[in-house]
N, C-alpha and C. Protein backbone atom coordinates (compact mmCIF):
# COMPACT_ATOMS: atom_id res chain seq x y z
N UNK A 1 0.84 -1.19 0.00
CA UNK A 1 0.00 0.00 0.00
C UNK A 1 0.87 1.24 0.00
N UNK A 2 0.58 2.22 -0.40
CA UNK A 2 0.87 3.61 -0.90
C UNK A 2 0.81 4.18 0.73
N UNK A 3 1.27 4.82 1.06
CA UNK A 3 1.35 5.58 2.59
C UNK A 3 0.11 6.31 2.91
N UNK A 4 -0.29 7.29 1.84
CA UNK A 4 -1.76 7.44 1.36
C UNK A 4 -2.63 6.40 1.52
N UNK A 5 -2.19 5.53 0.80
CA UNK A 5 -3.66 4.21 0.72
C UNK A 5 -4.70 4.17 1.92
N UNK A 6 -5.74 4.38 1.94
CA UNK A 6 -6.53 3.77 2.71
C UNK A 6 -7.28 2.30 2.49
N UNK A 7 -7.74 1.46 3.70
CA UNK A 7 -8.60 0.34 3.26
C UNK A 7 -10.08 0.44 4.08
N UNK A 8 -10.61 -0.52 3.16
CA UNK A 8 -12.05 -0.86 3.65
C UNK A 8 -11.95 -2.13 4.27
N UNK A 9 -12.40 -2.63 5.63
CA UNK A 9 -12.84 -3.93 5.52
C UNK A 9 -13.91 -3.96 6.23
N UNK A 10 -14.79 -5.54 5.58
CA UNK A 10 -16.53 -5.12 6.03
C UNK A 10 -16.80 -6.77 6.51
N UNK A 11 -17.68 -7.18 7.78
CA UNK A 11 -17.84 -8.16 8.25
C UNK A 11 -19.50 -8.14 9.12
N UNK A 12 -19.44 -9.30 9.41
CA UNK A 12 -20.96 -9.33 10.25
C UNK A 12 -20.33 -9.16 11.47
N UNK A 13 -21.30 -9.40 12.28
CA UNK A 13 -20.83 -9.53 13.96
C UNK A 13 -20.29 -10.69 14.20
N UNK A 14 -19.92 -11.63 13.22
CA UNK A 14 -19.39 -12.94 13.51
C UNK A 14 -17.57 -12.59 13.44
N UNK A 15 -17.97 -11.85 12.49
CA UNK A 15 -16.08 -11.93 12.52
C UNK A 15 -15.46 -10.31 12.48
N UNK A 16 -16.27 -9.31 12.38
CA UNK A 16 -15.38 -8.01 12.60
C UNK A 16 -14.82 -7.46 13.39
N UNK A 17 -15.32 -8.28 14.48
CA UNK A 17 -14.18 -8.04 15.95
C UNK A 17 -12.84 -8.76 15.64
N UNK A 18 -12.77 -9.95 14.82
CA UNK A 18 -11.24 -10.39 14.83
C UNK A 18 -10.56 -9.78 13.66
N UNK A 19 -11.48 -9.66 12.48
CA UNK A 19 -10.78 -8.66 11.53
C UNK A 19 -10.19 -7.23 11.65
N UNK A 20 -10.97 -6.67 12.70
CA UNK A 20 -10.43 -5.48 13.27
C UNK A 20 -8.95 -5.60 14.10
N UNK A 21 -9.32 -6.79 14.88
CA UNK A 21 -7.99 -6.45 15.92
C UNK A 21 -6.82 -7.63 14.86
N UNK A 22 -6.92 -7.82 13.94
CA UNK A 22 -5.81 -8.34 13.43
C UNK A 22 -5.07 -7.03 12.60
N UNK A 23 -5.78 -6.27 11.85
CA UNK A 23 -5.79 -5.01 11.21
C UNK A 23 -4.92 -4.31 12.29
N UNK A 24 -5.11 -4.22 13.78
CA UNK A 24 -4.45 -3.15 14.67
C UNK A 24 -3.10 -4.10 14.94
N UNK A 25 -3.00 -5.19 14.88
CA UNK A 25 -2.11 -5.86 15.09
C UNK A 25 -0.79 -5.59 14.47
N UNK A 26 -1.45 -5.28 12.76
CA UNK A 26 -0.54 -5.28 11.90
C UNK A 26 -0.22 -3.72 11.45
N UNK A 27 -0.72 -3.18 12.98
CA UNK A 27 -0.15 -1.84 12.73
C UNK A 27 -1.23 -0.81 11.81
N UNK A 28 -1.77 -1.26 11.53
CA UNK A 28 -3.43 -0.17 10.89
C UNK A 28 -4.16 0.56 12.02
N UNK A 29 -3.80 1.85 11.39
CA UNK A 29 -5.00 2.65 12.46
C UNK A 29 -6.75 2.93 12.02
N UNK A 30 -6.95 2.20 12.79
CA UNK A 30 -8.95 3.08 12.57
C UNK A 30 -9.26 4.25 12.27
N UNK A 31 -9.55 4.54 11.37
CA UNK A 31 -10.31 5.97 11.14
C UNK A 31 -11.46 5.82 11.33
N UNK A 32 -12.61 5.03 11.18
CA UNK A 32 -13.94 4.81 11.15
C UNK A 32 -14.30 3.62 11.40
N UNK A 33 -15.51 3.55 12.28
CA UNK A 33 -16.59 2.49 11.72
C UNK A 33 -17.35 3.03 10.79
N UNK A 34 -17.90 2.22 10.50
CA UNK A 34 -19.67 2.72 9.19
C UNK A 34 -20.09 1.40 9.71
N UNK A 35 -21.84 1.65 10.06
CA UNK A 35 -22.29 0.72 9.92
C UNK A 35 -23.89 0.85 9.27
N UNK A 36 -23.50 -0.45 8.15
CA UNK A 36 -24.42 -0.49 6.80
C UNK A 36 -25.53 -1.13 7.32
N UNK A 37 -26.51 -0.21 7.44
CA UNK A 37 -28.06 -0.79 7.50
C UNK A 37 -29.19 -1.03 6.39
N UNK A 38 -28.97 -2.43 6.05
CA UNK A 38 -29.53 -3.14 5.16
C UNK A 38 -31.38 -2.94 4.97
N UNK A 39 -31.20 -2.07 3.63
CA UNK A 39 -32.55 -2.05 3.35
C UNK A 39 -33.36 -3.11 2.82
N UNK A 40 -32.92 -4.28 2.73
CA UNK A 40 -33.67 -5.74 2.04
C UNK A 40 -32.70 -6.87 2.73
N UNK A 41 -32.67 -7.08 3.82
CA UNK A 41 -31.81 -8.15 4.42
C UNK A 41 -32.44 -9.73 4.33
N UNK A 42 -31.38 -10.73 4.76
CA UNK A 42 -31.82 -11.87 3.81
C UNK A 42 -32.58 -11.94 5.35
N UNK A 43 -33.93 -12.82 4.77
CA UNK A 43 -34.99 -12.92 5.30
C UNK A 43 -34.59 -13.89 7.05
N UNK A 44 -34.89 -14.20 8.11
CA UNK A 44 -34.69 -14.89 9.15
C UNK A 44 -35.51 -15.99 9.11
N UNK A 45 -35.44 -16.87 8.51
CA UNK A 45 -37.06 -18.05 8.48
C UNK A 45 -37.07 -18.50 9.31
N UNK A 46 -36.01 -18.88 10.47
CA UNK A 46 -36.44 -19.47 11.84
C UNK A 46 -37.05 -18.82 12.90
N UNK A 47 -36.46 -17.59 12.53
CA UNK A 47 -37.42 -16.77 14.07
C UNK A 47 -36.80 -16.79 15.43
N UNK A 48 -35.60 -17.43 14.95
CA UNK A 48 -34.80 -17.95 16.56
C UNK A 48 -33.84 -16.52 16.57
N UNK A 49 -33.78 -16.05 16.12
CA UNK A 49 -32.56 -14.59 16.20
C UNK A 49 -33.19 -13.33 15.74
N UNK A 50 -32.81 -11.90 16.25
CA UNK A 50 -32.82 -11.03 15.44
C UNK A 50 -32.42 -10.94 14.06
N UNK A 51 -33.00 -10.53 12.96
CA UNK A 51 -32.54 -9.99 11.78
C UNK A 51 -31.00 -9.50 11.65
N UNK A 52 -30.54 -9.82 10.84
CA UNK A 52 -28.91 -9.28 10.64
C UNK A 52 -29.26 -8.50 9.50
N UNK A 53 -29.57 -7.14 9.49
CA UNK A 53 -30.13 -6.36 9.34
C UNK A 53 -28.82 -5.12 8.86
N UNK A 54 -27.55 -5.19 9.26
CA UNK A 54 -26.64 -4.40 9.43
C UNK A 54 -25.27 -5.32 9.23
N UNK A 55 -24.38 -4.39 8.49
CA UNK A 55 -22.92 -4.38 8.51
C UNK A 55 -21.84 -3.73 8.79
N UNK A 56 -21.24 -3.86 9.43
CA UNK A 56 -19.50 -3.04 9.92
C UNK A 56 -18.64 -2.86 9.07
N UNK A 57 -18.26 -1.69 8.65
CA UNK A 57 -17.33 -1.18 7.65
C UNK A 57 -16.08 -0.93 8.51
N UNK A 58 -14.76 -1.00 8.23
CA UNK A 58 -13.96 -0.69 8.96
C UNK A 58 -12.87 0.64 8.01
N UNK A 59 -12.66 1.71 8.05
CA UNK A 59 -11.85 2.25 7.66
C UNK A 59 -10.37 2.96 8.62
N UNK A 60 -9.13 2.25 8.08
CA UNK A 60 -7.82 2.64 8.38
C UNK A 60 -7.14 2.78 7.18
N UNK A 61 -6.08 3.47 7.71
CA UNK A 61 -4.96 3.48 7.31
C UNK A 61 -3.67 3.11 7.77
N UNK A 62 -2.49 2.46 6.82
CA UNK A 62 -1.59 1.99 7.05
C UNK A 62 -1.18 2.11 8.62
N UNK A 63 -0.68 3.23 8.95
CA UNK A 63 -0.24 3.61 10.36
C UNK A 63 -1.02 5.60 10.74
N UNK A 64 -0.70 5.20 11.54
CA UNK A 64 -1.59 6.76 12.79
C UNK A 64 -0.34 8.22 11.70
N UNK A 65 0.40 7.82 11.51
CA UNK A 65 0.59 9.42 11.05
C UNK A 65 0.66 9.23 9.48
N UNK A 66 -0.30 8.69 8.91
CA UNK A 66 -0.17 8.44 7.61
C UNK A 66 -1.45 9.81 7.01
N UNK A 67 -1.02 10.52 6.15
CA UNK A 67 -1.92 11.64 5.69
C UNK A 67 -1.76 11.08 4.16
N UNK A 68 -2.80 12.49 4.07
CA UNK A 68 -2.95 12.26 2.10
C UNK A 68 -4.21 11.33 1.82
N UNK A 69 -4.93 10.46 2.93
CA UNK A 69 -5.88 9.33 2.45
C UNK A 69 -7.33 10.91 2.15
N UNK A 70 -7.88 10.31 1.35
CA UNK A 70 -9.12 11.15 0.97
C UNK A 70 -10.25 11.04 1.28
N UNK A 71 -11.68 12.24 1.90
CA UNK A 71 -12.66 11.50 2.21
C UNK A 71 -13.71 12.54 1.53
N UNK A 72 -14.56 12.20 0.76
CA UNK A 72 -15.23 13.32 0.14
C UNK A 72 -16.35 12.80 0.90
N UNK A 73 -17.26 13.93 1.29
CA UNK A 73 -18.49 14.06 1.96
C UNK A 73 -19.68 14.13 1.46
N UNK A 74 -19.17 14.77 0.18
CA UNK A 74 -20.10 14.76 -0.89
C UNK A 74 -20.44 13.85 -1.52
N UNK A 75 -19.91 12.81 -1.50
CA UNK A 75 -20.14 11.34 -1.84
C UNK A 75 -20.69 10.77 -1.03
N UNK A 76 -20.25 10.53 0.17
CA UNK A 76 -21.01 10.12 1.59
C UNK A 76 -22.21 10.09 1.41
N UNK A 77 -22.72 11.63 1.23
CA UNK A 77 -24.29 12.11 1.51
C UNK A 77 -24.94 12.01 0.58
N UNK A 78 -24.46 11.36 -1.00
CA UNK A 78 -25.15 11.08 -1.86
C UNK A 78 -26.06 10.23 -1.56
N UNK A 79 -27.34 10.07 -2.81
CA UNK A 79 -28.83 9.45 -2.33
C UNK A 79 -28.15 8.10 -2.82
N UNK A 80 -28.76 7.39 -1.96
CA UNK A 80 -28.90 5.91 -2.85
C UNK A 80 -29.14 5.66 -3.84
N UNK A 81 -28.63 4.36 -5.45
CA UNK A 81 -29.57 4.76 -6.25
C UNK A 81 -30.99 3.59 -5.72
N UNK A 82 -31.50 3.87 -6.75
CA UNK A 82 -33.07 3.00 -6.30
C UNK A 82 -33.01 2.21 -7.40
């Protein structure tokens, strides 16, 4: 990765707690969570659990004094398409 580079990584609640702390392990700092709330999630047919309804985005970069990564806002706040 570019010193710049930023990454994405995205998991359920099954595994983004270990994907995260392997990420800090290897020296990646957190800039963000995001978490993606699923407008059509796959259906629950048993009824035995809450809906998994949502996903964890993880954004870092390489290391804590790494600059130059980019975040436009204006993209962010764009509409969904439909």
């Amino acid at each position: 990765m570019k010193p710049s580079a930023s990454i994405w990584a995205i998991g359920t609640y099954h595994n983004i707690h270990r994907i995260r702390k392997i990420m800090q392990d290897l020296g990646f700092w957190i800039l963000n969570d995001v978490i993606w709330m699923k407008t059509n999630p796959m259906p629950n047919w048993l009824n035995v659990r809450l809906t998994n309804d949502t996903e964890i985005l993880i954004w870092a970069v390489r290391d804590r004094d790494a600059r130059g990564y980019t975040y436009d806002q204006t993209l962010a706040m764009a509409p969904s398409p439909s």
